[in-house]
N, C-alpha and C. Protein backbone atom coordinates (compact mmCIF):
# COMPACT_ATOMS: atom_id res chain seq x y z
N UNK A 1 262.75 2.21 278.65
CA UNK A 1 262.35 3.02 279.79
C UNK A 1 261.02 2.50 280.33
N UNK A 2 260.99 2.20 281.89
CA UNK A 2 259.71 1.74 281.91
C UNK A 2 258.65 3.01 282.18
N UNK A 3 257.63 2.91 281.54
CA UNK A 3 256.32 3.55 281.70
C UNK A 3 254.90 3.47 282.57
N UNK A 4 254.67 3.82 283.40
CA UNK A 4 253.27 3.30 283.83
C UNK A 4 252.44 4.04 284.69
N UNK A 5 251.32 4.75 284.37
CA UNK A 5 250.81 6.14 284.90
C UNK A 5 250.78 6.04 286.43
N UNK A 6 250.18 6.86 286.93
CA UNK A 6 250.17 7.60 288.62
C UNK A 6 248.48 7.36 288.39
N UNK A 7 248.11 6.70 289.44
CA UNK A 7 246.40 6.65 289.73
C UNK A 7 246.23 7.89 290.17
N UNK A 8 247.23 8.44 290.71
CA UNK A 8 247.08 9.79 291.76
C UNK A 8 248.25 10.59 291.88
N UNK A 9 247.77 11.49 292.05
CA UNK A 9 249.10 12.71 292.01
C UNK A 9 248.84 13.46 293.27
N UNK A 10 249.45 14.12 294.34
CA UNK A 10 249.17 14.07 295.77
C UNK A 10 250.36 15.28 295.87
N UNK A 11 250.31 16.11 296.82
CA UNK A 11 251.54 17.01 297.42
C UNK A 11 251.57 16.03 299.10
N UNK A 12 253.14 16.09 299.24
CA UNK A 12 253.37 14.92 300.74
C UNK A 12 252.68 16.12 301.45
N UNK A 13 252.70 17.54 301.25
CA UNK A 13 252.60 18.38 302.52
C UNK A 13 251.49 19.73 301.97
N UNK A 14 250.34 19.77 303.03
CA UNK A 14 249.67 20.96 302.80
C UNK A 14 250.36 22.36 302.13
N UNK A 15 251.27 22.59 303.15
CA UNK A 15 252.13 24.05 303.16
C UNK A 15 252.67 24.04 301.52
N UNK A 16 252.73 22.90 301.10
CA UNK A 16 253.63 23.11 299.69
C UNK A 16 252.69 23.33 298.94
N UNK A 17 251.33 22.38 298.85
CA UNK A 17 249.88 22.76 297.73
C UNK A 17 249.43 23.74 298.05
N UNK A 18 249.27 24.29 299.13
CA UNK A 18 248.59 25.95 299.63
C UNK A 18 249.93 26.96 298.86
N UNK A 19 251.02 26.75 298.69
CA UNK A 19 252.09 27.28 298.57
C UNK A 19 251.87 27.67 296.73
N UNK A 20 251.64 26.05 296.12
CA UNK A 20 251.52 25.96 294.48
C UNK A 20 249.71 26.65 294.04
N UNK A 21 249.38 26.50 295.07
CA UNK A 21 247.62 27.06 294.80
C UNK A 21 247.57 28.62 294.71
N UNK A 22 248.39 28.95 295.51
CA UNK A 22 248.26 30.62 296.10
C UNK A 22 248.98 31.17 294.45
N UNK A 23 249.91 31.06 293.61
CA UNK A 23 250.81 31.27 292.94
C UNK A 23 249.54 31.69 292.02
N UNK A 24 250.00 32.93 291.02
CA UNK A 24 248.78 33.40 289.91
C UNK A 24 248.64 32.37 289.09
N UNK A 25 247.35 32.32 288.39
CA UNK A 25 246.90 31.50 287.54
C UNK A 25 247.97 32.02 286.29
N UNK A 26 248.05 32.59 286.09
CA UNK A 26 249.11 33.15 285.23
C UNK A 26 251.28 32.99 284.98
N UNK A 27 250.74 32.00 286.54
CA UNK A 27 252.57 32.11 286.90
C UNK A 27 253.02 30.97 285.85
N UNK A 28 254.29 31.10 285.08
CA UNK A 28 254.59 30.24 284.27
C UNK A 28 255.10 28.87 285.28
N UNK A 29 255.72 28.94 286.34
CA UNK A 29 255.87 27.95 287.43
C UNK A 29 254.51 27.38 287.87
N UNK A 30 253.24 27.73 287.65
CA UNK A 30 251.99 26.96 288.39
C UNK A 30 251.65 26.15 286.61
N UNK A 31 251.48 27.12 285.73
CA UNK A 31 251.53 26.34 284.44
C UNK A 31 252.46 25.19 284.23
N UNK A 32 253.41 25.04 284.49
CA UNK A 32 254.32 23.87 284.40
C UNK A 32 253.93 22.77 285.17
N UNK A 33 253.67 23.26 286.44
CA UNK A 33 253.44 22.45 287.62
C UNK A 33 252.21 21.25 287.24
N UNK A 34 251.49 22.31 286.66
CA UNK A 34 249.90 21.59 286.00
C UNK A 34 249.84 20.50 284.99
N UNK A 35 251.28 20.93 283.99
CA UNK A 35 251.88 20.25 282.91
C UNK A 35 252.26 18.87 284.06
N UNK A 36 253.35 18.94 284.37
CA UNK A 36 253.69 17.71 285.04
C UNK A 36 252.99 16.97 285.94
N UNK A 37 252.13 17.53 286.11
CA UNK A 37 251.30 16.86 287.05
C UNK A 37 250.35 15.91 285.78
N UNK A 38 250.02 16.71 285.04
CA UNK A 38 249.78 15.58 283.72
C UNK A 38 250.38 14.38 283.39
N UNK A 39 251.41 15.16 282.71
CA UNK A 39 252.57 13.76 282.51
C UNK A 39 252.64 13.12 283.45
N UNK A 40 253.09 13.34 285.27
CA UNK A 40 252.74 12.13 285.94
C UNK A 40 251.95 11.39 285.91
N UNK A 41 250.60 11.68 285.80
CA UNK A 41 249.34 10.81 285.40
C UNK A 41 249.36 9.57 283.84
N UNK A 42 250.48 10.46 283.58
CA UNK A 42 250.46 9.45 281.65
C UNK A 42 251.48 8.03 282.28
N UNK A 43 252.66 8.70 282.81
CA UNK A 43 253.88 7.83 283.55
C UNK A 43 254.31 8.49 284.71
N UNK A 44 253.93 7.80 285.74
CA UNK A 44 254.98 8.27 286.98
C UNK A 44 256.14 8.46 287.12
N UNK A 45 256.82 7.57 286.27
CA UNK A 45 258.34 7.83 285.88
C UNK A 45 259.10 8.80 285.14
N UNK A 46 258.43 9.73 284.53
CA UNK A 46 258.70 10.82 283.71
C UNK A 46 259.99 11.82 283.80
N UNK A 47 260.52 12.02 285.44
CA UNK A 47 261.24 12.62 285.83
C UNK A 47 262.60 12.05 285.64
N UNK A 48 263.70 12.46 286.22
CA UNK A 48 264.61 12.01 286.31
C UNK A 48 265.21 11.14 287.27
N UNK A 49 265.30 9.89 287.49
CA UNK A 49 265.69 9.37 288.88
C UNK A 49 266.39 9.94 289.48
N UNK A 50 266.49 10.09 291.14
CA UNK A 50 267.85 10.93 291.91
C UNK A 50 268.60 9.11 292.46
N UNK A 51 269.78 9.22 292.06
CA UNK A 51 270.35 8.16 293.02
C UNK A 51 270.03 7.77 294.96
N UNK A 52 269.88 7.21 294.98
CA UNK A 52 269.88 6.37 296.32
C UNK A 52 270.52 7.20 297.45
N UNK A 53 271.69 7.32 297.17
CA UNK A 53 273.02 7.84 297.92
C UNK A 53 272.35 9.66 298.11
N UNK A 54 272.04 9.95 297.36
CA UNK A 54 271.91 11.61 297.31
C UNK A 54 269.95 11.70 297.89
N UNK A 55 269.81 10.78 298.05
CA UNK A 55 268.18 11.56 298.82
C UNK A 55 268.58 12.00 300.24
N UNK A 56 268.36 13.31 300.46
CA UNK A 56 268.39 13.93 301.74
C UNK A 56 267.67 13.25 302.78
N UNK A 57 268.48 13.35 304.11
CA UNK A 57 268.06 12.23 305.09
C UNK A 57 266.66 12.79 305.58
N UNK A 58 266.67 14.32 305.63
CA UNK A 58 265.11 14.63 305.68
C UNK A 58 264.40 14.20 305.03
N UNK A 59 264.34 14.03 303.51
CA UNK A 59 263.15 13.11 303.18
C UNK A 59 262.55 11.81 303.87
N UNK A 60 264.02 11.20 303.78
CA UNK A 60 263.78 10.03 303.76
C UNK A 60 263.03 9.47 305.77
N UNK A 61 263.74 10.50 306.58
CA UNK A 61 263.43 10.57 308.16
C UNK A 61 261.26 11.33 307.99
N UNK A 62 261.34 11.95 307.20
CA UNK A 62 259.96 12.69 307.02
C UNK A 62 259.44 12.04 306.63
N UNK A 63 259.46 11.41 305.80
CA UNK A 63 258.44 10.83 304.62
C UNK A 63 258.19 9.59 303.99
N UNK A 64 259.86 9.36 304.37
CA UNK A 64 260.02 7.69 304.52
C UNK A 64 261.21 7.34 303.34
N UNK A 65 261.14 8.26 302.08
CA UNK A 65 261.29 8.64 301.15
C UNK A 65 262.55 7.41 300.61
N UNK A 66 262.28 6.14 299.22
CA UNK A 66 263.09 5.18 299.12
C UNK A 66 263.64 4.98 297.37
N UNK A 67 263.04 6.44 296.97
CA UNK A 67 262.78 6.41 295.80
C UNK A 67 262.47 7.95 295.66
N UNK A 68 263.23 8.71 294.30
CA UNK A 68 263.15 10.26 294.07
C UNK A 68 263.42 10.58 292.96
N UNK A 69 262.96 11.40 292.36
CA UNK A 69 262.80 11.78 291.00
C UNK A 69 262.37 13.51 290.72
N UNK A 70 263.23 14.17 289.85
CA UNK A 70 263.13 15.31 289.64
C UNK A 70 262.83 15.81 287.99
N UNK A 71 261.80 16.92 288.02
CA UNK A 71 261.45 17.45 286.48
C UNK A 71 261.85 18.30 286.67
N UNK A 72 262.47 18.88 285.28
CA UNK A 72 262.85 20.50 285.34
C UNK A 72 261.39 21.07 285.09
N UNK A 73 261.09 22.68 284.98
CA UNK A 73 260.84 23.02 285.44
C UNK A 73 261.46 24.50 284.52
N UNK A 74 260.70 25.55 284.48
CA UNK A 74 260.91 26.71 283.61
C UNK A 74 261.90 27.97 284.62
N UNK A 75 262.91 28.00 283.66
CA UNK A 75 263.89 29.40 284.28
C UNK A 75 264.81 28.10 285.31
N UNK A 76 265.37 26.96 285.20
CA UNK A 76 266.12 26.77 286.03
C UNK A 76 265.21 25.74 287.17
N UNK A 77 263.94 25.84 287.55
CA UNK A 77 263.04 25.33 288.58
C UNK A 77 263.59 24.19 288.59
N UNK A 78 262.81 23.40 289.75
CA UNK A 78 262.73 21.97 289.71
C UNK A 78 261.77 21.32 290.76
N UNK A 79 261.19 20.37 290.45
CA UNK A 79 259.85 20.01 291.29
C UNK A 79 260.19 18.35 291.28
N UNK A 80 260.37 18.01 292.66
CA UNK A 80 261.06 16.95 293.32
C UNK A 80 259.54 16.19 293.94
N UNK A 81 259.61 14.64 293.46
CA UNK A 81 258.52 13.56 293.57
C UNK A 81 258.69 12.90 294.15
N UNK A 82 258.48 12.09 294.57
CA UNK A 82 258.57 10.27 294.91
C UNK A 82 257.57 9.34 294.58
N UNK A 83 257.48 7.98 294.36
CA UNK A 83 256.67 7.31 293.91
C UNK A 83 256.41 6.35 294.86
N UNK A 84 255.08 6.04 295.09
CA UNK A 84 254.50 5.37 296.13
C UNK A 84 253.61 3.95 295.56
N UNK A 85 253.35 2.64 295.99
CA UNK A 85 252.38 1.81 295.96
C UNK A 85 251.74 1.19 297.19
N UNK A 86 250.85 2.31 297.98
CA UNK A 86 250.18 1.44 298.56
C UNK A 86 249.43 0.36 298.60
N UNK A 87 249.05 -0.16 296.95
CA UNK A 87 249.10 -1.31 297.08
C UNK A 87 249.44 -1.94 295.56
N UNK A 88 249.40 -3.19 295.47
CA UNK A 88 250.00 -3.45 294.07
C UNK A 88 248.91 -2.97 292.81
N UNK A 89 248.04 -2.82 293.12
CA UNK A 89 247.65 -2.07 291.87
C UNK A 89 247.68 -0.07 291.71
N UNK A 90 247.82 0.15 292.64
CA UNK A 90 248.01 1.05 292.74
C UNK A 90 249.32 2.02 292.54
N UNK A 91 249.47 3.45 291.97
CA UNK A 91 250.60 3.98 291.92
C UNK A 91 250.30 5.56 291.95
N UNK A 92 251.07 5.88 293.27
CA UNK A 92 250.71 7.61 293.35
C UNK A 92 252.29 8.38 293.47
N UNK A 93 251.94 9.39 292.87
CA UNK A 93 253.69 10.65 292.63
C UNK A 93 253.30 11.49 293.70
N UNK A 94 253.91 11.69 294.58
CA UNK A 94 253.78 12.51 295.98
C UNK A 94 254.70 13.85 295.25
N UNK A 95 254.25 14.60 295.29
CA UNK A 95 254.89 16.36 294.98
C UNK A 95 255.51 16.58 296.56
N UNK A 96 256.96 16.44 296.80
CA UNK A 96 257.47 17.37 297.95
C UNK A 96 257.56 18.37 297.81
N UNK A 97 258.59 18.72 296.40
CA UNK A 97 258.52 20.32 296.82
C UNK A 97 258.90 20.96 295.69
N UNK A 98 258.94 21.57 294.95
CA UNK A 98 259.22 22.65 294.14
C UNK A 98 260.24 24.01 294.33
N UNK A 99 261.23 24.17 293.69
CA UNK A 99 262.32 25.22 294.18
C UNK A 99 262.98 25.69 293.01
N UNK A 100 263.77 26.96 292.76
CA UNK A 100 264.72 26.97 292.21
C UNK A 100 266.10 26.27 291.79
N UNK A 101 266.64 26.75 291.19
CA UNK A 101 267.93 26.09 291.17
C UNK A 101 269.05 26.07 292.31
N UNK A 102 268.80 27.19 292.73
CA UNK A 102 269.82 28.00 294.05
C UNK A 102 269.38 26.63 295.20
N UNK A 103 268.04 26.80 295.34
CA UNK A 103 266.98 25.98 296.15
C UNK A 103 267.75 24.58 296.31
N UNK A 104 267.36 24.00 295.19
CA UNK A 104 267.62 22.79 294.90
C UNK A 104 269.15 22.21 294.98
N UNK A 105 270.21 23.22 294.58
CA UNK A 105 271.39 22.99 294.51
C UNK A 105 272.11 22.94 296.02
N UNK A 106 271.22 23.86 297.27
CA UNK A 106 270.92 23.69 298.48
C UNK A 106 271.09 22.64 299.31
N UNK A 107 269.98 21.76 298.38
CA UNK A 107 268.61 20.61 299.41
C UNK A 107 270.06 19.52 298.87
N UNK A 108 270.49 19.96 297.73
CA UNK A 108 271.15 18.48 297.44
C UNK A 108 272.56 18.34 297.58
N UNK A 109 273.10 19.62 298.04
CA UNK A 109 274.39 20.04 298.17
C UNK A 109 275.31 19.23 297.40
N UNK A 110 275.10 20.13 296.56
CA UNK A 110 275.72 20.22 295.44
C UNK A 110 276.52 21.03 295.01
């Protein structure tokens, strides 16, 4: 499996970090969030790859999105990444978005 940390860990969109910020210090979903945001920092790769074929064309029309990866996430959650190199030494995990299962089973129609 390859391994190799995140210089940076980033949300693509305000509305989603104002969204994970607002949540109680107490929420077991902002505790997780904090967790993985760790582990991204150890390996960016941590998540699960999403195939090619299944990234929603909104990502990819929004964000550019060429590459996707999902962590579970407590009660069902799931908090959806992508991995970026703006330049070759560099490596950042962009946080899109965070959702349930219902959510997620949604975005990916499934």
């Amino acid at each position: 499996m390859f391994a190799k940390p995140a210089d940076e860990v980033i949300f693509a969109e305000k509305d989603v970090e104002n969204s994970f910020l607002s949540l109680p210090e107490n929420s077991e979903i902002k505790k997780a969030i904090y967790r993985v945001i760790d582990k991204l920092k150890e390996n960016a790769f941590c998540g699960k790859n999403i195939p090619k074929k299944q990234i929603p064309k909104e990502y990819i029309k929004k964000h550019g999105v060429d590459n996707l990866w999902w962590y579970p996430l407590p009660s069902g959650w799931r908090l959806i990444y992508f991995i970026v190199t703006p330049s070759n030494a560099e490596i950042l995990a962009v946080i899109l978005e965070y959702f349930n299962h219902n959510e997620y089973e949604r975005r990916f129609k499934y």
